[in-house]
Protein backbone atom coordinates (compact mmCIF):
# COMPACT_ATOMS: atom_id res chain seq x y z
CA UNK A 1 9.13 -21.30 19.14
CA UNK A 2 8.53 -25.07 19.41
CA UNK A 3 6.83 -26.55 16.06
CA UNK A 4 3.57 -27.64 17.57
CA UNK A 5 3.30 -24.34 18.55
CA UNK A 6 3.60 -22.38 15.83
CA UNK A 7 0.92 -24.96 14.16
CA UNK A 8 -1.18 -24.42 16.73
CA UNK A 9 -0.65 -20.75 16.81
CA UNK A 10 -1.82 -21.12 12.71
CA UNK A 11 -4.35 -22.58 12.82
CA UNK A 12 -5.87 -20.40 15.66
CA UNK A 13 -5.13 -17.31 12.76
CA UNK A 14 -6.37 -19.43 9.64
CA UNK A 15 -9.55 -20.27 11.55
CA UNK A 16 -9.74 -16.32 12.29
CA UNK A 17 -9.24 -15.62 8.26
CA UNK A 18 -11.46 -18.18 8.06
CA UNK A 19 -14.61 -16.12 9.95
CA UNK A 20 -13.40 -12.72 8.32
CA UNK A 21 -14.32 -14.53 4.87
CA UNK A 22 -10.46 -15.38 4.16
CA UNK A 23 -9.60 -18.56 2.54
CA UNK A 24 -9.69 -21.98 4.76
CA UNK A 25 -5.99 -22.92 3.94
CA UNK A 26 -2.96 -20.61 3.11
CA UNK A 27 0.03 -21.81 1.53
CA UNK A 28 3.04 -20.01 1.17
CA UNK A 29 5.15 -20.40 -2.40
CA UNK A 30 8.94 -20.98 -1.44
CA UNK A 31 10.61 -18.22 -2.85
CA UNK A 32 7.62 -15.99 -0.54
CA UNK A 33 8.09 -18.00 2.53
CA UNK A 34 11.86 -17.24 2.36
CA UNK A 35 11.29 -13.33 1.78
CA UNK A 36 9.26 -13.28 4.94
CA UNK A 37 11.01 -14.76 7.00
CA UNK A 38 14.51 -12.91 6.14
CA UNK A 39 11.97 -9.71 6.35
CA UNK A 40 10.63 -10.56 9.60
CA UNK A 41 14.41 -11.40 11.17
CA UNK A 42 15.96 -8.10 9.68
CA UNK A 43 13.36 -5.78 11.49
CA UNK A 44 14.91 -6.84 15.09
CA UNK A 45 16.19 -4.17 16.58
CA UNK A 46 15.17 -1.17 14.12
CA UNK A 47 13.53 2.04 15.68
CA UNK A 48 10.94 4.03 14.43
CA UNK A 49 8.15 3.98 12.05
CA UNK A 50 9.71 5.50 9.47
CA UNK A 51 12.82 3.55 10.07
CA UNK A 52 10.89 0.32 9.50
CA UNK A 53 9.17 1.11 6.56
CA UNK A 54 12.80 2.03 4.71
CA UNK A 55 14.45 -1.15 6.09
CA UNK A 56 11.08 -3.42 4.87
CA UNK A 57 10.84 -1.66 1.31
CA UNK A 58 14.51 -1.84 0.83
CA UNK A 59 15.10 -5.48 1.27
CA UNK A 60 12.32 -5.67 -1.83
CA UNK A 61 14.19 -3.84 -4.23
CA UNK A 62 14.41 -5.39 -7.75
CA UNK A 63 11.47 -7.79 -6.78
CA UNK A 64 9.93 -7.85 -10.38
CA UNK A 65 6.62 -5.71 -11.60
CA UNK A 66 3.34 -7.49 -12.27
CA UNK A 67 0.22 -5.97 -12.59
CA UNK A 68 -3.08 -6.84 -11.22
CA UNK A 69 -1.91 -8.95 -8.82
CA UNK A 70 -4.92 -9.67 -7.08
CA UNK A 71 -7.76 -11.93 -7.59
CA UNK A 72 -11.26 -11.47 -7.26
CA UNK A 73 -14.17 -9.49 -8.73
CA UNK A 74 -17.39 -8.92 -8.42
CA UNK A 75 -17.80 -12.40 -10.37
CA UNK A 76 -15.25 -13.90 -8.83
CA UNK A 77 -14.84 -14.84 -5.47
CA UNK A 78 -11.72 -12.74 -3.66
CA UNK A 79 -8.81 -14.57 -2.73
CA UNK A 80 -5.67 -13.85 0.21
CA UNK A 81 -3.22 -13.29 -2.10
CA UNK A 82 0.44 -13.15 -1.18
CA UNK A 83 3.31 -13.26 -3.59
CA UNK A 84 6.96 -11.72 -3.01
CA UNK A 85 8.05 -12.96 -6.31
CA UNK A 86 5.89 -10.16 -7.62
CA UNK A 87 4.60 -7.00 -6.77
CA UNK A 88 2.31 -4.32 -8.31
CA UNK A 89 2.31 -0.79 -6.60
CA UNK A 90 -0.48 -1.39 -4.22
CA UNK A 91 0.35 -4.54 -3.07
CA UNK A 92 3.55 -3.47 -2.35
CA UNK A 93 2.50 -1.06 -0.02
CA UNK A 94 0.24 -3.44 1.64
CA UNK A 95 3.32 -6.50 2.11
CA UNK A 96 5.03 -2.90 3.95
CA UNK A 97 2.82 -1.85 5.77
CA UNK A 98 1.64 -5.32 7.03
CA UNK A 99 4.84 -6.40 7.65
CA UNK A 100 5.69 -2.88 9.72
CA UNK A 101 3.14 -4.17 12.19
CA UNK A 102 4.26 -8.09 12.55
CA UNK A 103 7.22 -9.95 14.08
CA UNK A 104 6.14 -13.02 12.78
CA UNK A 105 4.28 -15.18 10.28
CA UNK A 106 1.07 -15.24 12.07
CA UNK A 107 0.87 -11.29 12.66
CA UNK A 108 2.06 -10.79 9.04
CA UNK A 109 -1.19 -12.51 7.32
CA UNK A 110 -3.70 -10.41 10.32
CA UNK A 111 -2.29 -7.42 9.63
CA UNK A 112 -2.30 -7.87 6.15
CA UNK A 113 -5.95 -8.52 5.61
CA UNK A 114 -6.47 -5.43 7.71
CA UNK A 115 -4.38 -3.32 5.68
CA UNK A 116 -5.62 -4.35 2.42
CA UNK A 117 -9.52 -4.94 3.29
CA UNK A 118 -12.06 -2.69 5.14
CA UNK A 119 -13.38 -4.38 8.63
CA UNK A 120 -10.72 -7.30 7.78
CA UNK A 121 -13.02 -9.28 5.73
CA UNK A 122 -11.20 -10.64 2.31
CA UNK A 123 -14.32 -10.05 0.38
CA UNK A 124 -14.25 -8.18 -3.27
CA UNK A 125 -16.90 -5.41 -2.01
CA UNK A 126 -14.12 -5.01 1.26
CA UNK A 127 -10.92 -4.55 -0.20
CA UNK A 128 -9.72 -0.73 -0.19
CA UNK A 129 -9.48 -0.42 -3.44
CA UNK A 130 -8.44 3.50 -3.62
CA UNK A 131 -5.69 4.96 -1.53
CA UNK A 132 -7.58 7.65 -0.22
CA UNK A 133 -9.51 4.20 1.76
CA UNK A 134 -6.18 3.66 3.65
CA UNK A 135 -6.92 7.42 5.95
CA UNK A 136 -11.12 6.57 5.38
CA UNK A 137 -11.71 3.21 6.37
CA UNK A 138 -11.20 0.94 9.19
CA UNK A 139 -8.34 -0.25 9.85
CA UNK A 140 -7.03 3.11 9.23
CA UNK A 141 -4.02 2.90 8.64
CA UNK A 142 -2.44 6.37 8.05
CA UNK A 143 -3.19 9.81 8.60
CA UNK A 144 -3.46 12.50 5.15
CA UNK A 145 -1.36 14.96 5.91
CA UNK A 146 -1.00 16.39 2.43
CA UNK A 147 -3.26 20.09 3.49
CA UNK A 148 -0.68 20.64 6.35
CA UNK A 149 2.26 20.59 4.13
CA UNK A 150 1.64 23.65 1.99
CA UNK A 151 -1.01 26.82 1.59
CA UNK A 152 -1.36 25.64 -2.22
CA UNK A 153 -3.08 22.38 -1.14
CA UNK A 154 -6.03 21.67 -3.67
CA UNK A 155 -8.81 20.00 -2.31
CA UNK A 156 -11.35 18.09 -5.29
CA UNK A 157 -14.84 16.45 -5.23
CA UNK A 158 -14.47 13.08 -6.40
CA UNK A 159 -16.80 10.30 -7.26
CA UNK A 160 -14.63 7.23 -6.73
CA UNK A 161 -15.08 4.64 -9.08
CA UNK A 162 -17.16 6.93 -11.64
CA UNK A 163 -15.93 7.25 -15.37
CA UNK A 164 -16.49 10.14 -17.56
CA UNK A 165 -18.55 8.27 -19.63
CA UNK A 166 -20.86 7.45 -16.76
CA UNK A 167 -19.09 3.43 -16.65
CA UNK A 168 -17.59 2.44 -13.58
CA UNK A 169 -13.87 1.31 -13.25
CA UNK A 170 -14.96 -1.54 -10.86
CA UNK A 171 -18.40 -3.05 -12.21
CA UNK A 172 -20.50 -4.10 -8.84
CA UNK A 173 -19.29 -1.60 -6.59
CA UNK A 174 -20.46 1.31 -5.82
CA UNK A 175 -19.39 5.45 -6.46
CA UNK A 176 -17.92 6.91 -3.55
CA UNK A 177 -18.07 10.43 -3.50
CA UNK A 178 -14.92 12.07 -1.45
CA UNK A 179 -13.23 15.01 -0.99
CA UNK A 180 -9.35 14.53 -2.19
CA UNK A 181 -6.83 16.96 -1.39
CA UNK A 182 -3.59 17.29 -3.14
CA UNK A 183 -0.51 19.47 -3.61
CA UNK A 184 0.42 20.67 -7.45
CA UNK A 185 3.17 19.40 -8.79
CA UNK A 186 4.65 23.12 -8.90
CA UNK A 187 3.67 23.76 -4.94
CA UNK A 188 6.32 20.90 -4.29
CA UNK A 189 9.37 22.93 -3.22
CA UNK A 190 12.00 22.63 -1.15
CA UNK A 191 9.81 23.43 2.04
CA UNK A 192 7.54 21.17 1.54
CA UNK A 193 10.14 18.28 1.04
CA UNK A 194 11.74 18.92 4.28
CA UNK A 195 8.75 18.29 5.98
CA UNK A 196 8.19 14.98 4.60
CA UNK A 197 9.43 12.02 6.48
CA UNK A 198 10.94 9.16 5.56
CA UNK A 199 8.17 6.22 4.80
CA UNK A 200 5.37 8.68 4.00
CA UNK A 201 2.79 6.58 1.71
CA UNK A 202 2.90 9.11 -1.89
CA UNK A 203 0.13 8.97 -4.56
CA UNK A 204 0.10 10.41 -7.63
CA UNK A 205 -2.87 12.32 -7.72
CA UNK A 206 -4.80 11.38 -10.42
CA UNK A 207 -6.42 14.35 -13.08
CA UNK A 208 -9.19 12.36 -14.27
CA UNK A 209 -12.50 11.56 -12.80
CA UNK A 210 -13.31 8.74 -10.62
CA UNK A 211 -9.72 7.99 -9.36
CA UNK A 212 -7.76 9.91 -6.42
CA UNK A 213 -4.29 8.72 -7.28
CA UNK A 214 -2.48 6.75 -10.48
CA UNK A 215 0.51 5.35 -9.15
CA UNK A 216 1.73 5.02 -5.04
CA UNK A 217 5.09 4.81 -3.61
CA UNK A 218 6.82 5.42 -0.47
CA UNK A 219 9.07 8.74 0.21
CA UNK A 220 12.90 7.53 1.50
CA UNK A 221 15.31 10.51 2.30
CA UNK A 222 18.92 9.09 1.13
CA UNK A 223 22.33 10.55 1.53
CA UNK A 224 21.86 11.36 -2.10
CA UNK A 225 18.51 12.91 -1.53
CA UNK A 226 14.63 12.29 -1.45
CA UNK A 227 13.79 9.06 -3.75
CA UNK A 228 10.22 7.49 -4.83
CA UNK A 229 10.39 4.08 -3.69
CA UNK A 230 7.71 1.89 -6.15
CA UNK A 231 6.97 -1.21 -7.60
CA UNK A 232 7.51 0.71 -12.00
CA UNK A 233 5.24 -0.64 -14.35
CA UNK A 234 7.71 1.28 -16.96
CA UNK A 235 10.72 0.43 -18.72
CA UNK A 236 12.44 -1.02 -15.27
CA UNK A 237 9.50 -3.17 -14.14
CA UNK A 238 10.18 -3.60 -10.72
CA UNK A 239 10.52 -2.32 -7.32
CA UNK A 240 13.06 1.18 -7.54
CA UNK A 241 14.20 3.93 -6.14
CA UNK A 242 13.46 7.02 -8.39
CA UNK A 243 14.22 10.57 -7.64
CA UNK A 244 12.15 12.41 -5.90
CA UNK A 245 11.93 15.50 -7.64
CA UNK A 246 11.99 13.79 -10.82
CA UNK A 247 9.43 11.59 -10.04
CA UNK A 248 7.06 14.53 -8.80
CA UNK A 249 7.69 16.62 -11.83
CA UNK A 250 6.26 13.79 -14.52
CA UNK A 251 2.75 13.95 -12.44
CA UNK A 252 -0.17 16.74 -11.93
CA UNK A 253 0.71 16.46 -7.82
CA UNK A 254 0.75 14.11 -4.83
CA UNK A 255 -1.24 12.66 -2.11
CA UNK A 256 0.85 11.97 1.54
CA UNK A 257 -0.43 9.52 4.06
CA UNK A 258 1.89 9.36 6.82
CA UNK A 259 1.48 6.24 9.29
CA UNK A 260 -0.30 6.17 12.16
């Protein structure tokens, strides 16, 4: 694509951000800029959704862990925030699922802020900040498929955002109340592994009120077996591969989103 272009063709999508509530300007750092591009080249060619996710989320293994990588609050106005030099498990997901959609730049940063906000406005009140939002609000972007997997499904009233002690986890928004439904760690067996499919979205359902999931990853079926792809906040701090069963064993059960 000629240079003028490709400006042209930005400026069309920054002006677009722009209206949605994104920032007016959008700067890449270098070492970002770099991972996108080698990102956006390597998917040429690949088939298949689940495919596409392994292929993206591979080529960011090792990428470092850092936590709350996002800025904005209810305080503080929300920013488009994209970083490859870091990731924390959500965002993660987001840079693979955006960039499962997109062939180029351009795409990358729409499909982004429609992953990671509801109605694709960057706004603090918008952004989806649960995983259950990613099958709830629009742009959907995957389907929960976790009660067709197995008879021991659980399925939980939640109040989103609610602590026990009657706080809230993100001061200025509001308590969504949702049903969650997840599979015990124990109901995990062999059958229900074989139904999984490479690049199903995992969550780690979460025990406690107010939260549907602690921790999210993304299910790749090796030669050596099923593995937990996520961004650790543990002792490796940064993007692995973990073993499935392993992985599944150290929480109270999981959440599966498959892509739509």
């Amino acid at each position: 694509m000629r240079p003028l272009v490709r400006l042209l063709l930005m400026v069309v999508v920054l002006a677009c951000a722009a209206a949605l509530g994104a920032p007016r300007a959008l700067a890449f750092d270098d070492v970002t800029a770099r991972k996108l591009d080698e990102l956006l080249a390597s998917r040429v060619g690949v088939q298949g959704k689940g495919e596409l996710i392994e292929m993206l989320s591979r080529g960011l293994l090792g990428t470092p862990y850092g936590a709350d990588m996002l800025v904005g609050s209810a305080t503080e106005p929300e920013q488009l925030v994209i970083d490859l030099r870091r990731v924390d498990c959500f965002t993660y997901l987001d840079y693979v699922e955006a960039l499962s959609r997109s062939t180029d730049r351009d795409q990358f940063v729409a499909n982004l802020i429609e992953t990671r906000y509801t109605g694709g406005r960057v706004d603090f009140a918008q952004r989806k900040h649960f995983f259950s939002d990613w099958s709830h609000t629009a742009r959907v972007a995957a389907t929960d498929i976790t009660a067709s997997l197995s008879t021991a499904a659980v399925t939980v009233g939640k109040s989103l955002n609610a602590k026990a002690d009657g706080g809230r986890y993100l001061p200025g928004l509001p308590v969504v109340d949702r049903a969650i439904t997840y599979l015990p760690s124990a109901a995990v067996d062999g059958s229900v592994v074989s139904q999984l499919r490479t690049g199903d979205y995992i969550g780690a359902y979460a025990d406690q009120p107010g939260l549907d999931v602690t921790h999210v990853g993304i299910f790749v079926m090796t030669a050596a077996g099923p593995v937990f792809r996520n961004a650790s906040s543990l002792a490796d701090y940064r993007v692995i591969d973990s073993p499935f069963a392993d992985y599944v064993r150290s929480t109270p059960g999981i959440v599966v989103l498959r892509q739509r």
